[in-house]
N, C-alpha and C. Protein backbone atom coordinates (compact mmCIF):
# COMPACT_ATOMS: atom_id res chain seq x y z
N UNK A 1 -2.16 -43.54 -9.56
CA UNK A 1 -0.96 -43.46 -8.76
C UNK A 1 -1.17 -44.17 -7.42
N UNK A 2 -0.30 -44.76 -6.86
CA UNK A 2 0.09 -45.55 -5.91
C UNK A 2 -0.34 -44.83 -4.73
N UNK A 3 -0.79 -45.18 -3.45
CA UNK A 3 -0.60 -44.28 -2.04
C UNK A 3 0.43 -44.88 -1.48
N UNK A 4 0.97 -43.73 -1.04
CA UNK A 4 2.77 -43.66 -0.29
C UNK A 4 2.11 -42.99 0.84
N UNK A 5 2.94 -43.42 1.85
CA UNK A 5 2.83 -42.59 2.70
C UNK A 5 4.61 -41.53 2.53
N UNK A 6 5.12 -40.49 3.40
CA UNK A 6 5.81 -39.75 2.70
C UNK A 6 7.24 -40.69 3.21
N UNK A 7 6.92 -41.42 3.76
CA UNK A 7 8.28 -42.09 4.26
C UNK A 7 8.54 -43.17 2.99
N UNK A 8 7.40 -43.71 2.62
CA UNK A 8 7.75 -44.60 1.42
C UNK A 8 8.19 -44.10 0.28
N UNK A 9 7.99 -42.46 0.15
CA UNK A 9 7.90 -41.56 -1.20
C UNK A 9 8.95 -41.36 -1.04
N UNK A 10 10.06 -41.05 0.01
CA UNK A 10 11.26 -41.00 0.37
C UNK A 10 12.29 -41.64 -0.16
N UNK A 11 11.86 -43.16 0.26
CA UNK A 11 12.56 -44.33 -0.70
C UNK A 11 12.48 -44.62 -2.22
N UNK A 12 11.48 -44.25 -2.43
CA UNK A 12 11.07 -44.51 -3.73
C UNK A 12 11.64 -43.28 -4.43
N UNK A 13 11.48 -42.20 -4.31
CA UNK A 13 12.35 -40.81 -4.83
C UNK A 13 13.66 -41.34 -5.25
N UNK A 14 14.67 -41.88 -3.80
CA UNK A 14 16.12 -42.12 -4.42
C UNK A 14 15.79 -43.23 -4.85
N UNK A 15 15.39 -44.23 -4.78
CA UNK A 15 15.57 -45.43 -5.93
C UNK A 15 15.46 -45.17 -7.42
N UNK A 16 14.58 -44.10 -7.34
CA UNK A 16 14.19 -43.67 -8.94
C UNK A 16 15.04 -42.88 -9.04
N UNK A 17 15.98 -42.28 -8.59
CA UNK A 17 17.54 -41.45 -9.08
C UNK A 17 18.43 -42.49 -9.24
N UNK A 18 18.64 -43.51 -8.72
CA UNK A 18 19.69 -44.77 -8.38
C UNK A 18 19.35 -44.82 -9.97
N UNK A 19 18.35 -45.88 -10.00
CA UNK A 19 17.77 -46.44 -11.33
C UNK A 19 18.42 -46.00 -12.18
N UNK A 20 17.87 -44.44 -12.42
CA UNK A 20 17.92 -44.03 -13.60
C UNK A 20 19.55 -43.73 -13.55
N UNK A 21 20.23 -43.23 -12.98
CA UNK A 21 21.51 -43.08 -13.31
C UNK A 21 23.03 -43.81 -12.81
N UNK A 22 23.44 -44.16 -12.97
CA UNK A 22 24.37 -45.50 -12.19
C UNK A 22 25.51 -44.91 -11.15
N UNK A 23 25.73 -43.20 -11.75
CA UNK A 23 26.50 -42.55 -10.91
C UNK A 23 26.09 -42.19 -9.65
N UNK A 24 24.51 -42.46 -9.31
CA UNK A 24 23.98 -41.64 -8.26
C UNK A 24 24.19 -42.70 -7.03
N UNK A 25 25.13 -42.12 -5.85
CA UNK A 25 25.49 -43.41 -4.87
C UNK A 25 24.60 -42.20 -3.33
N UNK A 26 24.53 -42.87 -2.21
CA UNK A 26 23.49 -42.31 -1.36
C UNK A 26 24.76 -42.87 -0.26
N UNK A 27 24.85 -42.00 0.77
CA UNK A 27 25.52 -41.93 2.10
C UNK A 27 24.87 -41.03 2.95
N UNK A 28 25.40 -41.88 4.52
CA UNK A 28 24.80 -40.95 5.99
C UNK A 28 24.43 -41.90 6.48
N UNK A 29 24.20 -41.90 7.84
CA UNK A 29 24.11 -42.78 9.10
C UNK A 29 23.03 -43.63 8.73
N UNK A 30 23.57 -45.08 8.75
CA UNK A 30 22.59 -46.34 9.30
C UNK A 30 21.65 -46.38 7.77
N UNK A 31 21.65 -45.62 7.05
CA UNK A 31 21.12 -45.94 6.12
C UNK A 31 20.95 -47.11 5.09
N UNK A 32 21.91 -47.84 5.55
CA UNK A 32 21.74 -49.32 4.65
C UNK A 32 21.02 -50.30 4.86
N UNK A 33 21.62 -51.24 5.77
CA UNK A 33 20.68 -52.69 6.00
C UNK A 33 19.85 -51.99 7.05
N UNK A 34 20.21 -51.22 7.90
CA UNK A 34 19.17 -50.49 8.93
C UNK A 34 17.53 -50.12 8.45
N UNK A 35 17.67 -49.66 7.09
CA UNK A 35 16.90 -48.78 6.96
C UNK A 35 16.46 -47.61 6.95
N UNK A 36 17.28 -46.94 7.77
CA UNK A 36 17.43 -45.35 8.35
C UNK A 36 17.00 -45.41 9.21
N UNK A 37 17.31 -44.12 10.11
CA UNK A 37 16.54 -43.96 11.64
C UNK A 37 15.17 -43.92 11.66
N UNK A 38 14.78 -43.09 10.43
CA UNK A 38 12.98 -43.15 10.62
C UNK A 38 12.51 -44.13 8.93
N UNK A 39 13.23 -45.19 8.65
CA UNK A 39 12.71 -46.06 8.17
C UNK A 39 12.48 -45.54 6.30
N UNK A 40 13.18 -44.56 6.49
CA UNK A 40 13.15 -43.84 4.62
C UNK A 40 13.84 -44.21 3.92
N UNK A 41 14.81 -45.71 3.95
CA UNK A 41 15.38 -46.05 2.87
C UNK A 41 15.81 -47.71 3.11
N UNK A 42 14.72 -48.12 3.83
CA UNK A 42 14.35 -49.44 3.45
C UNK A 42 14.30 -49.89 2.22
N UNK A 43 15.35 -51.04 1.73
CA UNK A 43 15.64 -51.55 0.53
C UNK A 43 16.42 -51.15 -0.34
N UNK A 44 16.90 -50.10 -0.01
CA UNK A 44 17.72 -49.42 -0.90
C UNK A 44 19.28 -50.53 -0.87
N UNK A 45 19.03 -50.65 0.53
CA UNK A 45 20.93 -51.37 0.75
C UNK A 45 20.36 -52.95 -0.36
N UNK A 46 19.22 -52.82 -0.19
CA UNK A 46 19.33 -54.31 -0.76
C UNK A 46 19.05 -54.67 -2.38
N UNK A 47 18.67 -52.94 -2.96
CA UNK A 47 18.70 -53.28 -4.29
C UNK A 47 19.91 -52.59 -4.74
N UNK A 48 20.10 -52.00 -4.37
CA UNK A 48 21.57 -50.90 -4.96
C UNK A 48 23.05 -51.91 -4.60
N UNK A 49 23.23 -52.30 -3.09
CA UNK A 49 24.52 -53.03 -2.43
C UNK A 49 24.79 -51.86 -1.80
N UNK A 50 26.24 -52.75 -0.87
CA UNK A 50 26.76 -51.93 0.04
C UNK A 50 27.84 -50.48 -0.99
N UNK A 51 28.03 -50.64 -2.23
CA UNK A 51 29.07 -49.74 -2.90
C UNK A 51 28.23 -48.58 -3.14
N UNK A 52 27.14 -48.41 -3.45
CA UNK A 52 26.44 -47.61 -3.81
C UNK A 52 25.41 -47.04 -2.93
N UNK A 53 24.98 -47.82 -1.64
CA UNK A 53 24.42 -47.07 -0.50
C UNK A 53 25.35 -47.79 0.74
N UNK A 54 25.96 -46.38 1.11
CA UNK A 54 27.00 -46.50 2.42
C UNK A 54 26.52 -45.91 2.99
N UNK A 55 26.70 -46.70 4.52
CA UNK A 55 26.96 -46.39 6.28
C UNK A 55 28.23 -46.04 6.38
N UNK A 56 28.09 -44.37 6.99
CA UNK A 56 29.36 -43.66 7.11
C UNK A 56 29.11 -43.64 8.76
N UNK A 57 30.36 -42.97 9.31
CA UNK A 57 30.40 -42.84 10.67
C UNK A 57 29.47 -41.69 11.09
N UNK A 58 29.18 -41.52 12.53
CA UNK A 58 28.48 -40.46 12.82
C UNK A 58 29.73 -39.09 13.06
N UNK A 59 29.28 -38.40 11.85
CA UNK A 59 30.14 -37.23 11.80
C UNK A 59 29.70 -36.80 10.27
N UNK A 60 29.18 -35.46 10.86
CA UNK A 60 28.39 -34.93 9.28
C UNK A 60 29.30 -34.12 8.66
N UNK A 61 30.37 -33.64 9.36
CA UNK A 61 31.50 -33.30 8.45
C UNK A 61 32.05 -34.38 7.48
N UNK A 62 32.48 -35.68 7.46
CA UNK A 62 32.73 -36.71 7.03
C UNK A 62 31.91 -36.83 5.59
N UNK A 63 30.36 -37.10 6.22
CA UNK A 63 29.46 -37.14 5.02
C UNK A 63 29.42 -36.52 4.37
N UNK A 64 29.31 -35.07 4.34
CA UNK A 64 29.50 -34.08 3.46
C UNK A 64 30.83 -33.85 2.58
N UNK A 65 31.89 -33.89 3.44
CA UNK A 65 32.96 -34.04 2.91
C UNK A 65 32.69 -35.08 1.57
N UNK A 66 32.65 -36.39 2.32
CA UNK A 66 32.76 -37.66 1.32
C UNK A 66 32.03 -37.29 0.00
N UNK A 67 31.06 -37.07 0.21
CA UNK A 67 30.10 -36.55 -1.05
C UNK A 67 30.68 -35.27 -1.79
N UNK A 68 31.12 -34.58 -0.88
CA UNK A 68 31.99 -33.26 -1.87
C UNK A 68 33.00 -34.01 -3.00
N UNK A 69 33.75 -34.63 -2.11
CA UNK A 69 34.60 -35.94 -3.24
C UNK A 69 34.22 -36.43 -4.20
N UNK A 70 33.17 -37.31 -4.01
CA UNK A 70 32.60 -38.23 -4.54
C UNK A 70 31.99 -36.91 -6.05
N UNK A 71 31.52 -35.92 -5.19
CA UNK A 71 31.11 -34.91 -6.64
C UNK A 71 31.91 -34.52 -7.35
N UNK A 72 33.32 -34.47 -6.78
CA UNK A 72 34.35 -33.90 -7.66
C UNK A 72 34.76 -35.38 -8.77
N UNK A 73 34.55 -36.11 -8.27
CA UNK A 73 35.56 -37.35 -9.05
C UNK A 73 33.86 -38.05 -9.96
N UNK A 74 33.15 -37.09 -10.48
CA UNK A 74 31.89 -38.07 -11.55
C UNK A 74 31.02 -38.28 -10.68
N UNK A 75 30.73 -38.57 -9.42
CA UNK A 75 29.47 -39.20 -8.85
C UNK A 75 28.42 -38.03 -8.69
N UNK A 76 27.41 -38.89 -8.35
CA UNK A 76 26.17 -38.14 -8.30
C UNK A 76 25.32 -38.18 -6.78
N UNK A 77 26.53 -37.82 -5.30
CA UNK A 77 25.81 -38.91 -4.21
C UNK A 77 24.79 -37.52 -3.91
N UNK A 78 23.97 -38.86 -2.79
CA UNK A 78 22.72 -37.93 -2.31
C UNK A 78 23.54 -38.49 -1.08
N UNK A 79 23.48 -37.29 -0.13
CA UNK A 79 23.98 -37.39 1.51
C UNK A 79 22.93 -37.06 2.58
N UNK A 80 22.62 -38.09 3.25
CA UNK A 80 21.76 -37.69 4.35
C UNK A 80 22.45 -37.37 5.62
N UNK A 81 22.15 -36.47 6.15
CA UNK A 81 22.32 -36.01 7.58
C UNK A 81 21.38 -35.74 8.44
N UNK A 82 21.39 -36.67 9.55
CA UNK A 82 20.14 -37.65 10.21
C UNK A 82 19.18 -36.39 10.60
N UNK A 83 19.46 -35.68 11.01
CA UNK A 83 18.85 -34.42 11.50
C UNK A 83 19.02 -32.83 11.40
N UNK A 84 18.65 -32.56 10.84
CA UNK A 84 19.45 -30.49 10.12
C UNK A 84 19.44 -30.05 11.08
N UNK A 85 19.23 -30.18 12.59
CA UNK A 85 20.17 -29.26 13.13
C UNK A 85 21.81 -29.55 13.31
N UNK A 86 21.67 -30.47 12.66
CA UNK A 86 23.36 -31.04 13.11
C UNK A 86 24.29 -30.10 11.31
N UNK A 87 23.38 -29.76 10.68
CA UNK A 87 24.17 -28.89 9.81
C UNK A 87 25.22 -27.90 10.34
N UNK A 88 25.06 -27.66 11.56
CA UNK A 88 25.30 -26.51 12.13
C UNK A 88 26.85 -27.25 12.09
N UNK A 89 27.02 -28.49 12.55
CA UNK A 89 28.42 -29.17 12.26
C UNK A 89 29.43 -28.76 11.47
N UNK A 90 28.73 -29.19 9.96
CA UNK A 90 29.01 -29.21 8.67
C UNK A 90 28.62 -27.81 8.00
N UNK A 91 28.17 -27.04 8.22
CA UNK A 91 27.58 -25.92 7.99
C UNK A 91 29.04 -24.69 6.75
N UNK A 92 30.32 -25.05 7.37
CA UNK A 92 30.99 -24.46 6.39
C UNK A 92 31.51 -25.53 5.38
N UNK A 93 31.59 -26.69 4.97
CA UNK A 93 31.48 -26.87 4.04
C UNK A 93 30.32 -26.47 3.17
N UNK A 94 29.26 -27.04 3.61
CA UNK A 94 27.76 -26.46 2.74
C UNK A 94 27.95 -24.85 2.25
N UNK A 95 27.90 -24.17 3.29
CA UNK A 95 27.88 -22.64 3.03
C UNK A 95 29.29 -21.85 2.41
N UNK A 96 30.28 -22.54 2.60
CA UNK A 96 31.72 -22.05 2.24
C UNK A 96 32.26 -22.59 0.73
N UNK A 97 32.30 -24.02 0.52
CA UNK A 97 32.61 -24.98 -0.35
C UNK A 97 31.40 -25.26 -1.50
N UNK A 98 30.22 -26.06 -0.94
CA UNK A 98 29.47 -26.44 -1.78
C UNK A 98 28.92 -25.41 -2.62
N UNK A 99 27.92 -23.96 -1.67
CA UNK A 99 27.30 -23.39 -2.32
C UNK A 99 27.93 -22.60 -3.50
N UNK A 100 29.56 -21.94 -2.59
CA UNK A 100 30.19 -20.95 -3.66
C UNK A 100 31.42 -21.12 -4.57
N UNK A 101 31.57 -22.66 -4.47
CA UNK A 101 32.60 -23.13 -5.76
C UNK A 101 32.03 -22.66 -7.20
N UNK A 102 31.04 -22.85 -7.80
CA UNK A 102 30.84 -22.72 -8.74
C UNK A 102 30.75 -21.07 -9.04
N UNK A 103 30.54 -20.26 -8.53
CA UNK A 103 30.41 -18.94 -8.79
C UNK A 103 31.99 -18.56 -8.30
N UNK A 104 32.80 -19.14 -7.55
CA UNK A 104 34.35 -18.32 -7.32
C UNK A 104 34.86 -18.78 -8.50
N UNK A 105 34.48 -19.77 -8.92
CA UNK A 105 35.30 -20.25 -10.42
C UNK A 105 35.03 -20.26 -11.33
N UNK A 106 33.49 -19.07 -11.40
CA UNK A 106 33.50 -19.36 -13.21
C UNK A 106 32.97 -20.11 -13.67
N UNK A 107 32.37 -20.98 -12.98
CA UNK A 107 31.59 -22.27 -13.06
C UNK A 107 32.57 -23.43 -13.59
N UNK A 108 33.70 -23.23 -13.51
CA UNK A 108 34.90 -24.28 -13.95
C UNK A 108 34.51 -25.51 -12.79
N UNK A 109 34.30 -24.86 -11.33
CA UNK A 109 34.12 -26.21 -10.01
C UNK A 109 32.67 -26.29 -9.69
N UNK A 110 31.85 -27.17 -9.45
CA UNK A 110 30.75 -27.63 -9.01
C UNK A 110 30.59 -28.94 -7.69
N UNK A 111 29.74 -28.81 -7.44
CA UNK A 111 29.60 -30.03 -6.82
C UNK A 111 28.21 -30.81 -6.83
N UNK A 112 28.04 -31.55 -7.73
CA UNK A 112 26.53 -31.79 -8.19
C UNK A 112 25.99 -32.67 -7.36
N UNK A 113 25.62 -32.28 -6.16
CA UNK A 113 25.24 -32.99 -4.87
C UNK A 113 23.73 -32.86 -4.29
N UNK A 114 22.91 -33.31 -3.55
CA UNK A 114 21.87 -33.27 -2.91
C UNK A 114 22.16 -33.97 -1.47
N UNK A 115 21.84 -32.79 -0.79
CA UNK A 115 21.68 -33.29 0.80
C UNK A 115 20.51 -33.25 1.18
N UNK A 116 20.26 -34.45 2.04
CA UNK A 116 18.80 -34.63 2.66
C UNK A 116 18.50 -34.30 4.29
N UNK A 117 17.91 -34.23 4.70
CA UNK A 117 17.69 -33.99 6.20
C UNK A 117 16.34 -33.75 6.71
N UNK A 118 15.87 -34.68 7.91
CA UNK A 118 15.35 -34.78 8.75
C UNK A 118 14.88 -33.01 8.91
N UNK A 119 14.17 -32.53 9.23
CA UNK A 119 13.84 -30.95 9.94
C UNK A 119 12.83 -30.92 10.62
N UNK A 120 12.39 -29.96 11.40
CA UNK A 120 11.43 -29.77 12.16
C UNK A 120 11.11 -30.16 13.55
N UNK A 121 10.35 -29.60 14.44
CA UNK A 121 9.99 -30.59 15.51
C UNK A 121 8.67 -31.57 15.43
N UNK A 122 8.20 -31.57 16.89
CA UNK A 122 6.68 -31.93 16.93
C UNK A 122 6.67 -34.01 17.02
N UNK A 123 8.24 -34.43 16.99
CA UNK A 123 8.19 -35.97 16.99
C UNK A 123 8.79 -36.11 18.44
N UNK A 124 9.14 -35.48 19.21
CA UNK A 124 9.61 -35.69 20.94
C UNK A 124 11.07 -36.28 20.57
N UNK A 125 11.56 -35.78 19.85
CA UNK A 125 13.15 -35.70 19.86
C UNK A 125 14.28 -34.67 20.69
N UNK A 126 13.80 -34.21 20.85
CA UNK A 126 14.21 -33.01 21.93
C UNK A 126 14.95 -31.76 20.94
N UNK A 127 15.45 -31.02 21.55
CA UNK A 127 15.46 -29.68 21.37
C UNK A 127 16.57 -29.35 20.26
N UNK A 128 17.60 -30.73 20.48
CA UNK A 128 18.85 -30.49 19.72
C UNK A 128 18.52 -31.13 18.27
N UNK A 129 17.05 -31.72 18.20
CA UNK A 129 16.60 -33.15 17.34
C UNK A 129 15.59 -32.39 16.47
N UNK A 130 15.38 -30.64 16.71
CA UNK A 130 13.71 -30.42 16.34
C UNK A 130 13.77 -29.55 15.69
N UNK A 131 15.34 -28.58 15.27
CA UNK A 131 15.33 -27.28 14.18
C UNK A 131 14.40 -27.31 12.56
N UNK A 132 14.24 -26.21 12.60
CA UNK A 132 13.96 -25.82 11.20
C UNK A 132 15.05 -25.13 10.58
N UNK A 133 15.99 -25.65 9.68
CA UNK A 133 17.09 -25.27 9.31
C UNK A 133 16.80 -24.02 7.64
N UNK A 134 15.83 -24.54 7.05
CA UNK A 134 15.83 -24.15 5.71
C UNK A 134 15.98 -22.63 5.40
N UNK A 135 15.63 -21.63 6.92
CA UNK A 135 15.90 -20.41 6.56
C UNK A 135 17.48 -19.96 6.74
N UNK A 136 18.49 -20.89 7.50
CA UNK A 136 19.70 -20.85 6.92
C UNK A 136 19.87 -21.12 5.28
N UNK A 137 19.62 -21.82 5.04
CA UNK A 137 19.98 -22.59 3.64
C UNK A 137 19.50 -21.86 2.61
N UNK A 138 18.41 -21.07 2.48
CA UNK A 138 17.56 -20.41 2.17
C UNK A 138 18.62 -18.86 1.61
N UNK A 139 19.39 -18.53 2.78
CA UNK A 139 20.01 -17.20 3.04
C UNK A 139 21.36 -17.43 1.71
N UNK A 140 21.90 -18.53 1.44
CA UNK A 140 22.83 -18.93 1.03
C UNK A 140 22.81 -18.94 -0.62
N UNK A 141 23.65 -18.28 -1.88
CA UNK A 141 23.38 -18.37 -2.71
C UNK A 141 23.98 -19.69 -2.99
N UNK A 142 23.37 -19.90 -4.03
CA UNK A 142 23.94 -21.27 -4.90
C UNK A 142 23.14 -22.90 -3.94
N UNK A 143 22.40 -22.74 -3.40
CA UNK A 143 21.77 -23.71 -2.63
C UNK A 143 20.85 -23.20 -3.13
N UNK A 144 19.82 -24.91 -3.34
CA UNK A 144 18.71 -24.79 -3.59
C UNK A 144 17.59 -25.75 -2.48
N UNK A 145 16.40 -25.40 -1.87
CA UNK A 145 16.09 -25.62 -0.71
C UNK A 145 14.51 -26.25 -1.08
N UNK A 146 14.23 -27.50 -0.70
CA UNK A 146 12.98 -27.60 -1.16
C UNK A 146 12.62 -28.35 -0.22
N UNK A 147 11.20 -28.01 0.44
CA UNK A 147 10.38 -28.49 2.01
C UNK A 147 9.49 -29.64 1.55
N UNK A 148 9.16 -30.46 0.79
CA UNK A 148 7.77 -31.43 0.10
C UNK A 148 7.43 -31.82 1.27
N UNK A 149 5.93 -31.56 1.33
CA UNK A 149 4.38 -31.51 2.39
C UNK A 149 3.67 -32.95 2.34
N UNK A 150 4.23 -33.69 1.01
CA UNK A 150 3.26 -34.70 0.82
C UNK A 150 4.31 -35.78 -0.21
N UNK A 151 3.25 -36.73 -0.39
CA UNK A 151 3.88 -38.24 -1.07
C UNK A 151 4.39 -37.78 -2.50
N UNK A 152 3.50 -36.85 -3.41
CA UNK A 152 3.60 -36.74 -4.82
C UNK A 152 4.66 -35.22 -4.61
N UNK A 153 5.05 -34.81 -3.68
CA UNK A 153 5.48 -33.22 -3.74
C UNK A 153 6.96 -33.99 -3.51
N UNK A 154 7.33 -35.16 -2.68
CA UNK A 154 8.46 -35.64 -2.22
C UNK A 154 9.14 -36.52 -3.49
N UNK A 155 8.44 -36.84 -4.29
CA UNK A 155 8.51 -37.72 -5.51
C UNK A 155 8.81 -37.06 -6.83
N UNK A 156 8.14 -35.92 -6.44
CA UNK A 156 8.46 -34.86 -7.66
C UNK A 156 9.67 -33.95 -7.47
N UNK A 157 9.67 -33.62 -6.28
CA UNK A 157 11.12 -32.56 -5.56
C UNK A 157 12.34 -33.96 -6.00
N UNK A 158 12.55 -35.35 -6.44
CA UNK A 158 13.35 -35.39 -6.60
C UNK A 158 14.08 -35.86 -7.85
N UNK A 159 13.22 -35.03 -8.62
CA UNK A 159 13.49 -34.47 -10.42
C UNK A 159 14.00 -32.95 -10.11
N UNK A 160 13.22 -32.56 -9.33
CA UNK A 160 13.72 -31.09 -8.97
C UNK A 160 15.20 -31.12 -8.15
N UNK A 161 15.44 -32.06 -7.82
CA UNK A 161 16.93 -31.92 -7.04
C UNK A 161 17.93 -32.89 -7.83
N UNK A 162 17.83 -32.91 -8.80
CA UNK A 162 18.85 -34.41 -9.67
C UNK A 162 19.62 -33.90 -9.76
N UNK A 163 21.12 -34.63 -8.72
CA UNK A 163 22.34 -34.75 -8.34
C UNK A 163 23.13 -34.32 -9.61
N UNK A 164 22.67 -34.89 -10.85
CA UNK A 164 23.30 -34.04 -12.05
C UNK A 164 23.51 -32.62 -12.02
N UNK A 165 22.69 -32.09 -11.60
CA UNK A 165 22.38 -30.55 -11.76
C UNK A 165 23.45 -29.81 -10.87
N UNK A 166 22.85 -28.80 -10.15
CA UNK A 166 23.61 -28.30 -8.93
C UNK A 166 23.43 -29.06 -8.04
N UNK A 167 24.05 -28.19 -6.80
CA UNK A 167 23.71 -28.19 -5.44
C UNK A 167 22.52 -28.14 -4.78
N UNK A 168 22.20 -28.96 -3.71
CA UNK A 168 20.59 -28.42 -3.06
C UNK A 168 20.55 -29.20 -2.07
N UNK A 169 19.67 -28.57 -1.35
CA UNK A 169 19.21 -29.53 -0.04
C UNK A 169 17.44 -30.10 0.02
N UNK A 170 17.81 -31.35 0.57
CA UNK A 170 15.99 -31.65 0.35
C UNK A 170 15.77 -31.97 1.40
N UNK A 171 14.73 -30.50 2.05
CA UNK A 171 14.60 -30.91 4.13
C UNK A 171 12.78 -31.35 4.03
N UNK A 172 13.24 -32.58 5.16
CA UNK A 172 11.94 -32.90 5.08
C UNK A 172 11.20 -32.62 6.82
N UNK A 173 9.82 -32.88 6.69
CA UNK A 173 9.91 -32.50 8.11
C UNK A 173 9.72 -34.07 8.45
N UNK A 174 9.65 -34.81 9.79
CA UNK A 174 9.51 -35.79 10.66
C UNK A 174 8.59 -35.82 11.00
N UNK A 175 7.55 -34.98 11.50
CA UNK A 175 6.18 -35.19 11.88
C UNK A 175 5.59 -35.78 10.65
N UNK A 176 5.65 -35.10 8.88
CA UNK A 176 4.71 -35.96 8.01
C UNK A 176 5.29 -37.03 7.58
N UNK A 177 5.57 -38.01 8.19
CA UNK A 177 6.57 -39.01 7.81
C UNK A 177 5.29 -40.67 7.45
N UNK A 178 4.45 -39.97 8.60
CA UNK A 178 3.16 -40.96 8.20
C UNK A 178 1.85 -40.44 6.97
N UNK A 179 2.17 -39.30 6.96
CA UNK A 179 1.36 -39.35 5.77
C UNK A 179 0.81 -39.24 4.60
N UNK A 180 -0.45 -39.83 4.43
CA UNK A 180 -0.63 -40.68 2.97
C UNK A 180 -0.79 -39.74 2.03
N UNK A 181 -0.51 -40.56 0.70
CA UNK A 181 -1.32 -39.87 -0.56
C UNK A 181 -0.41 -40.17 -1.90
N UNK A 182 -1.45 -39.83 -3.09
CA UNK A 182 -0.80 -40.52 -4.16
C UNK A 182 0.90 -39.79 -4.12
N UNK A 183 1.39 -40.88 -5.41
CA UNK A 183 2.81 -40.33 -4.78
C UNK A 183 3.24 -40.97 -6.83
């Protein structure tokens, strides 16, 4: 196996959901030709295109929203939101909409989505930049919450989160963003 560091395992995770399924489209800030803010989805704009990895506005209600859509009408998006404390934004769609459609209905409504996010401190982002969100998310039925520590745990969590399935969130932290290991 390859050494990734976890920022490369990042990219490589959704490319290998893209790949494999044609429904799976990826949205949230700067993520395209940018690369992302901390550099986790370099190439993606350039193997997928602009239809299938979109730059949405800064507003995580929006993103979430869009992707709630996008789940209702066949797609499979993965939504990043640059930083989980900004869930707190978007926080009742996630907790109101996403988690408990499928259980108010019987499982008739779903939303087969994966949200990603930035978590943690310890990178000098400041205070509004540094939450640990997952013990919200955690509290919430019908969300599924997964932290990956390393290159092969970030690569594997995203078989464990395939947009087919349910709902879930995949928080990563920012401090291990440099480091290595097979992946």
């Amino acid at each position: 196996m390859a050494e990734l560091t976890c920022r490369e395992a990042v990219a490589a995770a959704i490319a290998q959901e893209m790949r494999r399924d044609p429904a799976v489209v990826f949205l949230g800030e700067d993520i395209g030709a940018a690369g992302g803010v901390f550099k986790t989805t370099v190439g993606l704009f350039e193997e997928f295109g602009p239809v299938r990895v979109r730059d949405t506005p800064i507003s995580e209600q929006a993103i979430v929203g869009a992707a709630m859509g996008a789940a209702m009408t066949g797609l499979r998006p993965i939504a990043e939101i640059m930083f989980s404390d900004f869930f707190a934004v978007c926080w009742d769609l996630v907790a109101n909409e996403i988690a408990k459609s499928r259980y108010m209905t019987n499982g008739q409504v779903s939303f087969p989505l994966v949200i990603r996010s930035a978590n943690g401190g310890g990178a000098r982002f400041g205070a509004q930049h540094s939450q640990s969100i997952e013990n919200w998310a955690m509290m919430i039925p019908g969300l599924k919450v997964v932290a990956p520590s390393n290159p092969a745990d970030i690569v594997g969590a995203a078989g464990g989160l395939d947009p087919r399935s349910r709902s879930g969130d995949l928080l990563r932290a920012e401090i291990a963003l440099r480091r290595q290991g097979a992946g």
